[in-house]
Structure formats: C-alpha cells, structure tokens
N, C-alpha and C. Protein backbone atom coordinates (compact mmCIF):
# COMPACT_ATOMS: atom_id res chain seq x y z
N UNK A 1 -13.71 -25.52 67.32
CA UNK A 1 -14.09 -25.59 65.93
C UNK A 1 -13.44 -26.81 65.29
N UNK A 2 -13.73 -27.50 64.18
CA UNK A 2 -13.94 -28.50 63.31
C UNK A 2 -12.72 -27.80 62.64
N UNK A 3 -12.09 -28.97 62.14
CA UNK A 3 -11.34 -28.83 60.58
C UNK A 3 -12.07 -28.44 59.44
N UNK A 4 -11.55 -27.99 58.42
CA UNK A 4 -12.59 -27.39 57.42
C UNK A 4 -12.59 -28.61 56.41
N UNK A 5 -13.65 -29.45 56.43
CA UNK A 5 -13.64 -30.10 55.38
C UNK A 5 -13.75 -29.70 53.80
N UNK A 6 -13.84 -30.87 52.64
CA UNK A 6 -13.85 -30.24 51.74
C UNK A 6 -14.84 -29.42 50.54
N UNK A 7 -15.99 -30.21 51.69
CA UNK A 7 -17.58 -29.98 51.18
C UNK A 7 -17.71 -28.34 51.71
N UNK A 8 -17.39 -27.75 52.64
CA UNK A 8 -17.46 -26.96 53.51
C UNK A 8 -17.83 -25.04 52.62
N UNK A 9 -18.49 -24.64 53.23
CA UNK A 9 -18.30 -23.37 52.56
C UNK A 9 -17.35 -22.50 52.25
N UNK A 10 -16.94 -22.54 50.99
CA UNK A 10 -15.06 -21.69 51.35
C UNK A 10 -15.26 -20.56 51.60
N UNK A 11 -16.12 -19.62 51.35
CA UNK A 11 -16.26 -18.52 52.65
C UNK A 11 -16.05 -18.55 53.69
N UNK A 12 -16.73 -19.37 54.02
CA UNK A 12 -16.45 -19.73 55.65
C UNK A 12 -15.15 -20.01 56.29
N UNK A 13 -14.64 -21.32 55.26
CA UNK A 13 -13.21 -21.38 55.57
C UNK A 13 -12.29 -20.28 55.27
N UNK A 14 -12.30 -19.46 54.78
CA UNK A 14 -11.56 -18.26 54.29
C UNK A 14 -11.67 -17.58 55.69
N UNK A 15 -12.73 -17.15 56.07
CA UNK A 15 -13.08 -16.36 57.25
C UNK A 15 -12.59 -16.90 58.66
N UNK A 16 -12.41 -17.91 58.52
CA UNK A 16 -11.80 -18.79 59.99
C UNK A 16 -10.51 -18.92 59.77
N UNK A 17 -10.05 -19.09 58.85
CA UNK A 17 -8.21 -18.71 58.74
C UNK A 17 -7.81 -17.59 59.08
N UNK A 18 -8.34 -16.15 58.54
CA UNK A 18 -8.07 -15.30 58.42
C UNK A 18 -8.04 -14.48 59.74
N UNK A 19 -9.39 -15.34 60.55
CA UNK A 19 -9.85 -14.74 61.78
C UNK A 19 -8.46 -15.67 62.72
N UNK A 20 -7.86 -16.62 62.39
CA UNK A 20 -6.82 -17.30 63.13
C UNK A 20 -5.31 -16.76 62.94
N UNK A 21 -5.39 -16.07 61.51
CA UNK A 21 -4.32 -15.77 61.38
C UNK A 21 -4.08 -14.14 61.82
N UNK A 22 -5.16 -13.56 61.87
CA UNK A 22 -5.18 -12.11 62.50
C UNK A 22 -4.84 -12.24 63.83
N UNK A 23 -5.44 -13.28 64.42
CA UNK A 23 -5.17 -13.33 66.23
C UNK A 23 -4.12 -13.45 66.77
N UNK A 24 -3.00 -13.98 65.79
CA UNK A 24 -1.41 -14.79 65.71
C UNK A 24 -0.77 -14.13 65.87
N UNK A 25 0.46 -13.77 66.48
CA UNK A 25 1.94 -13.16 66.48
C UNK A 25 2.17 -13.46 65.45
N UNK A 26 3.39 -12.84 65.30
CA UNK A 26 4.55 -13.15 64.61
C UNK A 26 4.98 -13.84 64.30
N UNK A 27 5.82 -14.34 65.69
CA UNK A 27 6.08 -15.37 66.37
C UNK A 27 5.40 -16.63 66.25
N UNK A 28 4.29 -16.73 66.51
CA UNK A 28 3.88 -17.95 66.07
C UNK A 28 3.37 -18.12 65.11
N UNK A 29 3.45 -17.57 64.12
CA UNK A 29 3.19 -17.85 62.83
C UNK A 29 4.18 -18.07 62.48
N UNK A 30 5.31 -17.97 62.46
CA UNK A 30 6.71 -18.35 62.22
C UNK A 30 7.44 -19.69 62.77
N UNK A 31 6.99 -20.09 63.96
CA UNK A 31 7.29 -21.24 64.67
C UNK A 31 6.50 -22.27 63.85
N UNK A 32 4.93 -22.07 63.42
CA UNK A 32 4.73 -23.26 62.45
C UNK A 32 5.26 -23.07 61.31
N UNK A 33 5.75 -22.01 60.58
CA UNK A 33 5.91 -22.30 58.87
C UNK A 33 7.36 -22.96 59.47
N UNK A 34 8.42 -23.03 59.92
CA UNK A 34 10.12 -23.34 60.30
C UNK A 34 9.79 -24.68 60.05
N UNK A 35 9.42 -25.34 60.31
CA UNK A 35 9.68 -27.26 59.40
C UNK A 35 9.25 -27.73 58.30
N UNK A 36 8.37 -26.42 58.14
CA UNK A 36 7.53 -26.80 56.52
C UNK A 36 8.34 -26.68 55.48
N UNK A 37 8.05 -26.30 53.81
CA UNK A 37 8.39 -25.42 52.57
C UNK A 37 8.83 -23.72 52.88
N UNK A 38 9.11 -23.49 52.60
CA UNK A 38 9.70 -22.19 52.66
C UNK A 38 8.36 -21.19 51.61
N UNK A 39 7.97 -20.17 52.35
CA UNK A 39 7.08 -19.74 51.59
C UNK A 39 6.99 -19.04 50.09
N UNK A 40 6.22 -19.47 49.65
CA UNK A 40 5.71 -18.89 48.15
C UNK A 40 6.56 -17.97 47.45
N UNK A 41 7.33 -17.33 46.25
CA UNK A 41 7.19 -16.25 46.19
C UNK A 41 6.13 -15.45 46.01
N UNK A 42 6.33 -14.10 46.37
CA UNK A 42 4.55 -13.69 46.49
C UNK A 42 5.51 -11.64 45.48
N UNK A 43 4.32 -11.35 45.19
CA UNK A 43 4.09 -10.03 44.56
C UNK A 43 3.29 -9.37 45.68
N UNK A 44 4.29 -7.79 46.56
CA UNK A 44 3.29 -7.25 47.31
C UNK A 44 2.21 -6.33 46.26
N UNK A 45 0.94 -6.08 46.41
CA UNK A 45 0.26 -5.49 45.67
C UNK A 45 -0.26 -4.75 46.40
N UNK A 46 -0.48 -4.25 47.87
CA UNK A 46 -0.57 -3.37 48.62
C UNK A 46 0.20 -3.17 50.48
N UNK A 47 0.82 -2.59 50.70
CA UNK A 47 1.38 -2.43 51.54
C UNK A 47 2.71 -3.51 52.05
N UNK A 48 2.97 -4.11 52.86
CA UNK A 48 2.13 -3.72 54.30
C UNK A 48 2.57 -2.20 54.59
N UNK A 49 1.07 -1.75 55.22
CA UNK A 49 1.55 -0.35 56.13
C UNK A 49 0.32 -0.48 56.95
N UNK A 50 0.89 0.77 57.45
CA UNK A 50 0.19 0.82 59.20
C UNK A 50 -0.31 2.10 59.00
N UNK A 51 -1.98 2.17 59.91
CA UNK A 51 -2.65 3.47 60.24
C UNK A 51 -3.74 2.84 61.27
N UNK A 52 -4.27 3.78 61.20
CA UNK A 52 -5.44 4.13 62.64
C UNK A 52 -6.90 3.68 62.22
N UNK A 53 -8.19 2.87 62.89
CA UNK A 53 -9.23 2.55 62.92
C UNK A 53 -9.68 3.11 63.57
N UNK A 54 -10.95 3.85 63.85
CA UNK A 54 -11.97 4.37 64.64
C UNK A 54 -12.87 2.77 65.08
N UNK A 55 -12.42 2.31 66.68
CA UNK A 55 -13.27 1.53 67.10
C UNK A 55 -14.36 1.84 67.55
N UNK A 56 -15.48 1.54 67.37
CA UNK A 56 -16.89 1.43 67.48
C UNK A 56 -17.31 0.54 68.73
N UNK A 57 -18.05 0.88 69.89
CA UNK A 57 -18.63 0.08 70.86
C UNK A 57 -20.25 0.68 70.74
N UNK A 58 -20.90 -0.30 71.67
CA UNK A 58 -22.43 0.24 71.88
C UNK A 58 -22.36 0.04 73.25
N UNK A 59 -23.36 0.87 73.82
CA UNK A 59 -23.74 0.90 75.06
C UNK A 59 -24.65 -0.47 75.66
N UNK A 60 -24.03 -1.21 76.59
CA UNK A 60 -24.98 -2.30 76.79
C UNK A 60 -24.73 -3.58 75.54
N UNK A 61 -23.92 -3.31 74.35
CA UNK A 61 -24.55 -4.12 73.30
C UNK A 61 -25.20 -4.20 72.52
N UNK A 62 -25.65 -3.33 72.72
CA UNK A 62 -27.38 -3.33 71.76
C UNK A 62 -28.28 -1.64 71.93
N UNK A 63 -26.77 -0.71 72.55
CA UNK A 63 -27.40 0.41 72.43
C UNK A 63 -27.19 1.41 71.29
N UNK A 64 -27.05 2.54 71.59
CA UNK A 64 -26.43 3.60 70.22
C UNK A 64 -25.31 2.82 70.13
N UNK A 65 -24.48 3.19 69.07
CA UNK A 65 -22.70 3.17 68.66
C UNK A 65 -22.16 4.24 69.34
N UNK A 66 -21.13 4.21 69.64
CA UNK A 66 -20.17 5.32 69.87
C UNK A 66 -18.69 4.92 69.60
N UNK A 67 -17.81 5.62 69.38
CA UNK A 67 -16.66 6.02 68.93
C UNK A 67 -15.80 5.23 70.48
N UNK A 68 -15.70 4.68 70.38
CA UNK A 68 -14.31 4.01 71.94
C UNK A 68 -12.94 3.73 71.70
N UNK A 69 -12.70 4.79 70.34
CA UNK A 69 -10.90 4.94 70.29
C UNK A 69 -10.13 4.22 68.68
N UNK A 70 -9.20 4.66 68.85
CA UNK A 70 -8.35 4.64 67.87
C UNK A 70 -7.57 3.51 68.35
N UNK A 71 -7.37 2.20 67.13
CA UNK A 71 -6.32 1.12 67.41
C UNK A 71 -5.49 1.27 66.08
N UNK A 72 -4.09 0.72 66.46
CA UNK A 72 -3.32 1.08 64.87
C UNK A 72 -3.67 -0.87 64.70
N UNK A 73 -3.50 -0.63 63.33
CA UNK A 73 -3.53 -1.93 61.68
C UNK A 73 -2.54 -1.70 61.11
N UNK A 74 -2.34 -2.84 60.58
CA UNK A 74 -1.52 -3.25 59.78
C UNK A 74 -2.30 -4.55 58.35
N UNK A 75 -1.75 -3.50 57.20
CA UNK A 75 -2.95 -4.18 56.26
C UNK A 75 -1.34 -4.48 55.45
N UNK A 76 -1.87 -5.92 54.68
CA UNK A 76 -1.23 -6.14 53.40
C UNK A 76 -2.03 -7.35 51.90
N UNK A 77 -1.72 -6.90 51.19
CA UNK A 77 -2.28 -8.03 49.81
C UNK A 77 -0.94 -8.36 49.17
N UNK A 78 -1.38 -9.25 48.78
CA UNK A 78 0.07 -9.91 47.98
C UNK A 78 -0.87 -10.85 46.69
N UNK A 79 -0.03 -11.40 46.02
CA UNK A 79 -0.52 -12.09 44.59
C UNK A 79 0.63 -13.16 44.96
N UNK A 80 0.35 -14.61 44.95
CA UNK A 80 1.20 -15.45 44.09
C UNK A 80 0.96 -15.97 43.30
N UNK A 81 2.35 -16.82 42.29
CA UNK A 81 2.64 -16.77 40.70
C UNK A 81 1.76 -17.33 40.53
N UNK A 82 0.78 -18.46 41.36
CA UNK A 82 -0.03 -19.28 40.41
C UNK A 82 -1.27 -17.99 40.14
N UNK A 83 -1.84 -16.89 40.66
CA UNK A 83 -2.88 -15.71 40.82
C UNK A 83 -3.74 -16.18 41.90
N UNK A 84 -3.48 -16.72 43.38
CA UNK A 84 -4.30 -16.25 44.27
C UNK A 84 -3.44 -15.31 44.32
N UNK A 85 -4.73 -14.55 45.42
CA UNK A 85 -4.32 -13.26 45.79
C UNK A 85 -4.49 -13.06 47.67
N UNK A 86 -4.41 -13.12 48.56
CA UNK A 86 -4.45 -12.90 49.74
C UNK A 86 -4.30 -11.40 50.38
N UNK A 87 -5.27 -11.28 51.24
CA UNK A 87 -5.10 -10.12 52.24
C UNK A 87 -5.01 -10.73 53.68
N UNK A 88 -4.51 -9.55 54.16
CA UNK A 88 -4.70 -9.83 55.51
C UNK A 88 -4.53 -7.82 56.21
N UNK A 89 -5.59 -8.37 57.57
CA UNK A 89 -5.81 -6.98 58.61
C UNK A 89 -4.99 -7.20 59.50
N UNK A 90 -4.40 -6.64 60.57
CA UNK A 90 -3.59 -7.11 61.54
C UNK A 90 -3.84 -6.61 62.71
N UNK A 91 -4.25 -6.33 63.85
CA UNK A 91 -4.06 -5.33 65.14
C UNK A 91 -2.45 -5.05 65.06
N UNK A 92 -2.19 -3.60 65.36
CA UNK A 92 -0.56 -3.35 66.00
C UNK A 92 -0.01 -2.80 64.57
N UNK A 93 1.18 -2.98 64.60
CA UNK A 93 2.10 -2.06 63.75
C UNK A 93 3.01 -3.21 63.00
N UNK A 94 3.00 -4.75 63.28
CA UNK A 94 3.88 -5.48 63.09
C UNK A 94 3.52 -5.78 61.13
N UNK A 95 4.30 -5.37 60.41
CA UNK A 95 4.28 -5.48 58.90
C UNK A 95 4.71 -6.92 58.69
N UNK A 96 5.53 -7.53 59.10
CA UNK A 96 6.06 -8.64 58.84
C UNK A 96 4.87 -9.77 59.53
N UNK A 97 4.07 -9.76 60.36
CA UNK A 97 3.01 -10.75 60.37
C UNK A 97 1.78 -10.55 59.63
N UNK A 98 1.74 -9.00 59.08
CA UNK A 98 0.75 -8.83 58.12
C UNK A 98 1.25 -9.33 57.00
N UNK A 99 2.30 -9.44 56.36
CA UNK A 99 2.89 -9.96 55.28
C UNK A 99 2.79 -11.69 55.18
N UNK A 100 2.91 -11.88 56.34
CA UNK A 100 3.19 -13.36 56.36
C UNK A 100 1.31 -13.93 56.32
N UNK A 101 0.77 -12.99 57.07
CA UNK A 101 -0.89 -13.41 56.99
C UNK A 101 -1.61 -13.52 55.72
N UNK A 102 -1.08 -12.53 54.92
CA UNK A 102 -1.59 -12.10 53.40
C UNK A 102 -0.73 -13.64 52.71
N UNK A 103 0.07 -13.77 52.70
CA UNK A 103 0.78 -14.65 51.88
C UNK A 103 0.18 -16.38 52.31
N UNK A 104 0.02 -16.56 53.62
CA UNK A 104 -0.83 -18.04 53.82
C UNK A 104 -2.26 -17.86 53.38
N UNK A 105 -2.86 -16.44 53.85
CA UNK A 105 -3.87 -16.42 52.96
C UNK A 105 -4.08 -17.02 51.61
N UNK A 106 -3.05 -16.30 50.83
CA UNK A 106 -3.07 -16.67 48.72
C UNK A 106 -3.05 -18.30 48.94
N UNK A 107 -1.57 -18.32 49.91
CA UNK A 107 -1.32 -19.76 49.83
C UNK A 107 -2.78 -21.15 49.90
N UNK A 108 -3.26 -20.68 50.71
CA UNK A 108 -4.30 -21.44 51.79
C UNK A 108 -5.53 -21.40 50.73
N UNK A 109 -5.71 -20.24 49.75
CA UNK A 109 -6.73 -20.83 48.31
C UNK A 109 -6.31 -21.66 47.28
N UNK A 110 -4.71 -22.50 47.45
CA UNK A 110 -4.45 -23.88 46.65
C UNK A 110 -5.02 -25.00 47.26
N UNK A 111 -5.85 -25.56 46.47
CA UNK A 111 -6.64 -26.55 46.91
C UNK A 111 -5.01 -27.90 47.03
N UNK A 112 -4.37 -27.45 46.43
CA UNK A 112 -2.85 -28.51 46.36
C UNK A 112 -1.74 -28.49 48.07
N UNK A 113 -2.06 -27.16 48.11
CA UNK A 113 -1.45 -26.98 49.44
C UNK A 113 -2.32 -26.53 51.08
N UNK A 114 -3.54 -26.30 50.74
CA UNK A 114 -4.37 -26.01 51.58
C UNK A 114 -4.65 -27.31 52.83
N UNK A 115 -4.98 -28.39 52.60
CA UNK A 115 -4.92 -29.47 53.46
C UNK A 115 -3.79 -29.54 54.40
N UNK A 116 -2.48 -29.12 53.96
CA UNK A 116 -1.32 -29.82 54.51
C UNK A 116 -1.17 -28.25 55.21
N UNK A 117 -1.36 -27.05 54.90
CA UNK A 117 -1.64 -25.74 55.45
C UNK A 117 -2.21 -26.03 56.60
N UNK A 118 -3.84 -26.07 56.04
CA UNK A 118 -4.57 -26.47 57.59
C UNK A 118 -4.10 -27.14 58.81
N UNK A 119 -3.66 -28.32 58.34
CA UNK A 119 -3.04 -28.89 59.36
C UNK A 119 -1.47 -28.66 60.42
N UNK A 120 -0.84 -28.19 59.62
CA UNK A 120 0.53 -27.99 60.25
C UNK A 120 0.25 -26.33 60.58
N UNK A 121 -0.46 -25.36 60.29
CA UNK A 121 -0.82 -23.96 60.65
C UNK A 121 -1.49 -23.67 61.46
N UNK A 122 -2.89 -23.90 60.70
CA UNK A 122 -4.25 -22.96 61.23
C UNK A 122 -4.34 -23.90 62.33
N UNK A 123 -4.39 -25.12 62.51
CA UNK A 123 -5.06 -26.04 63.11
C UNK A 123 -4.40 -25.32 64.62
N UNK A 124 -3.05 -26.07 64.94
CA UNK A 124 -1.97 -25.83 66.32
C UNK A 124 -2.44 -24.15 66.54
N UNK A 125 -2.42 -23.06 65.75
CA UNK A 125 -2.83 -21.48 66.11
C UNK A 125 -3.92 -21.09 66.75
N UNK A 126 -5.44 -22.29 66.26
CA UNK A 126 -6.46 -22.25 66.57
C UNK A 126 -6.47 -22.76 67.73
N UNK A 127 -5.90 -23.86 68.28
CA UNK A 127 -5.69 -24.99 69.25
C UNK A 127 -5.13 -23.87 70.21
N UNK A 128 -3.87 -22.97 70.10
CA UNK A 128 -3.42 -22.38 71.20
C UNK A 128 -4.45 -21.19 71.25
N UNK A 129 -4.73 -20.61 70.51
CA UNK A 129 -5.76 -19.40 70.94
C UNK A 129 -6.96 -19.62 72.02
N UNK A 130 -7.54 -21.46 71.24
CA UNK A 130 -8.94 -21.57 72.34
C UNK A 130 -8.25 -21.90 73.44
N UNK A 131 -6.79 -22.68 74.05
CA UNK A 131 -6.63 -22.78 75.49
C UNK A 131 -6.05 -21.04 75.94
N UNK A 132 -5.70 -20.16 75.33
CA UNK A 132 -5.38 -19.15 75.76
C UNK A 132 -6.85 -18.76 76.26
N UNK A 133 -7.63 -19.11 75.49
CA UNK A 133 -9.28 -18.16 75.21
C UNK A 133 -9.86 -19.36 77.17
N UNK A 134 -9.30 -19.95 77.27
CA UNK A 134 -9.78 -20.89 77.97
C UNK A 134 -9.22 -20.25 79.69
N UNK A 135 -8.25 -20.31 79.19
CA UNK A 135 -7.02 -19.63 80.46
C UNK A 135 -8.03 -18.60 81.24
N UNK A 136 -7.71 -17.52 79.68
CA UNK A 136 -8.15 -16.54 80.80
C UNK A 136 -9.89 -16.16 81.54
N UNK A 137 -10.66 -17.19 80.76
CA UNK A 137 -12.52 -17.59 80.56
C UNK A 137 -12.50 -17.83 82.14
N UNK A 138 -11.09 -19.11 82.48
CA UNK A 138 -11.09 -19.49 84.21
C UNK A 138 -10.47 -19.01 85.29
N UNK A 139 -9.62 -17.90 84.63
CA UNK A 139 -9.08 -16.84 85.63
C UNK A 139 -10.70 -15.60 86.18
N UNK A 140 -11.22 -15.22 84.42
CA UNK A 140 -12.63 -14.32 85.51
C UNK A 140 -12.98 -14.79 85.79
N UNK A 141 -13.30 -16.23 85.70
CA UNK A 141 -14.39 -17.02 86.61
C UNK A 141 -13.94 -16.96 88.03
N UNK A 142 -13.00 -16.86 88.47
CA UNK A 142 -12.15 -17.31 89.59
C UNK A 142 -13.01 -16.12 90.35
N UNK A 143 -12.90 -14.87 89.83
CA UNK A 143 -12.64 -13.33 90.40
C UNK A 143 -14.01 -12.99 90.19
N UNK A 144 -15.26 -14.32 89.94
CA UNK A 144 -16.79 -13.69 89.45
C UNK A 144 -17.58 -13.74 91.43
N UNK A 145 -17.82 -12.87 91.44
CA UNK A 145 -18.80 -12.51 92.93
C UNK A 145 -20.41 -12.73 92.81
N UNK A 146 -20.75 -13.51 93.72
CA UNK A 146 -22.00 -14.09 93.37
C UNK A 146 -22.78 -12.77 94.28
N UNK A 147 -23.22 -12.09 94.01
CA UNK A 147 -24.16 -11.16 94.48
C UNK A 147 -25.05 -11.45 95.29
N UNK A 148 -25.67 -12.40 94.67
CA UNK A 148 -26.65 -12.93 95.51
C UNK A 148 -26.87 -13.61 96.81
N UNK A 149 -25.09 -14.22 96.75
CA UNK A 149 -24.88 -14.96 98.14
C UNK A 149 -24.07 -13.94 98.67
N UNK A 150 -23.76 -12.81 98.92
CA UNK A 150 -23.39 -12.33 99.35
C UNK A 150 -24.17 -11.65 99.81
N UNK A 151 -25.92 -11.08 99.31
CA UNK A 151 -26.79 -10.76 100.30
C UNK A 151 -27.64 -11.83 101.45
N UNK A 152 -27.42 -13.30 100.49
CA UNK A 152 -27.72 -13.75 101.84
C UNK A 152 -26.95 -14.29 102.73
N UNK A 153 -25.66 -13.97 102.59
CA UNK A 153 -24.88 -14.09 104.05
C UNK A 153 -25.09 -13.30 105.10
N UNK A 154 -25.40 -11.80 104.22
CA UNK A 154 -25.66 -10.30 105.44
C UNK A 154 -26.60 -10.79 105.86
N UNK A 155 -27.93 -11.84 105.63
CA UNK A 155 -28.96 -11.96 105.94
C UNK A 155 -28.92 -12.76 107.41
C-alpha cells in the first residue's frame, strides 16, 4: 500500500491506520512512538476493557455463516484536548495497546501531526506486517502439493 496522500479519502485513511494499528503489539507500537513527542494528553471516555466476540465463518466462503468461536477484545476511546476523539478494537486482552491505538488514532485526525505520524508509525508497522504477511505467504508455498503432478508421476 501507498502513503496516504492528502487528496485521499479520509475514510479510507482512517481505516488503514486503524487496520495497522489493530495488527500491532504493544511492543511495537511503542518502539516507534520512543524517539518521537511523548504522547498527547488524552481523556479515557470508554474503557480500555476486555470481553468476548462471537466469530463468524462461512462454509467455503460464500456459504451459510456459522458461529467458529469466541476471541477476547480489547476496546478503548479516548478524546484529546484539541476534541479528536479516537477508538480503537484490539484482538487479546492487552489494554495498554488498546489505549495507545485509540490515542494515535485522535492523534492521527491532526492534520498538524498526522504527516509526521504517518511516517515515523503507520508507515515502518505497515512495512513489517507486509514482510511478516510475506514470510509466512512463502513458508505455505513451500508446503503447497501439486496434486496434479503427483498423479502423473503414479502414471
């Protein structure tokens, strides 16, 4: 994916942070903010706390829905002083990366600090997720069985 320029749909960009910053540890959400500003003060306005989702699969993809289990979340909103407001969803139980997600969120709707965000944050998070996303794309490939040549070897 592209940097979010400034013409760009801020929906969109909202939705690609959020989707970068949900995917993130802790941990590395913390390793980029450590050379920056020290974050915002922020107002929590809901949580963080933790409960249970009913995950949803379909059969095939494209069959009925069914119920395929319970994952715990971690939700938080926060307000800072200037009035964004940020949320963030989390997989897991960790409050302190939901906190920190909600708060770059608010942060990341200052058009004053959002550029220099993008770049020293979302950008390096996004960057390690697609070679993680990459890693493991060429590990199944490794372990993919061609079916087909394997009937015509018996042949």
């Amino acid at each position: 994916m592209t940097q979010t320029m400034p013409n760009d749909d801020p929906t969109a960009a909202r939705r690609r942070w959020m989707a970068v910053l949900a995917r993130a540890d802790r941990a590395m959400i913390e390793a980029r903010l450590q050379d920056g500003p020290p974050l915002p003060a922020h107002v929590r306005l809901r949580g963080p706390e933790s409960g249970l989702v009913m995950v949803r699969g379909r059969a095939g993809g494209t069959g009925a829905p069914f119920n395929l289990g319970e994952m715990s979340v971690t939700r938080c909103s926060v307000r800072l002083p200037g009035g964004q407001v940020g949320h963030a969803y989390v997989a897991g139980r960790d409050q302190r990366q939901a906190e920190l997600a909600a708060v770059l969120d608010a942060w990341l709707q200052d058009p004053d600090h959002a550029p220099r965000l993008q770049q020293a944050v979302i950008a390096p998070l996004e960057a390690a997720q697609r070679a993680r996303r990459a890693e493991r794309t060429g590990k199944a490939a490794a372990t993919r069985v061609q079916f087909f040549a394997m009937q015509a070897m018996r042949s």
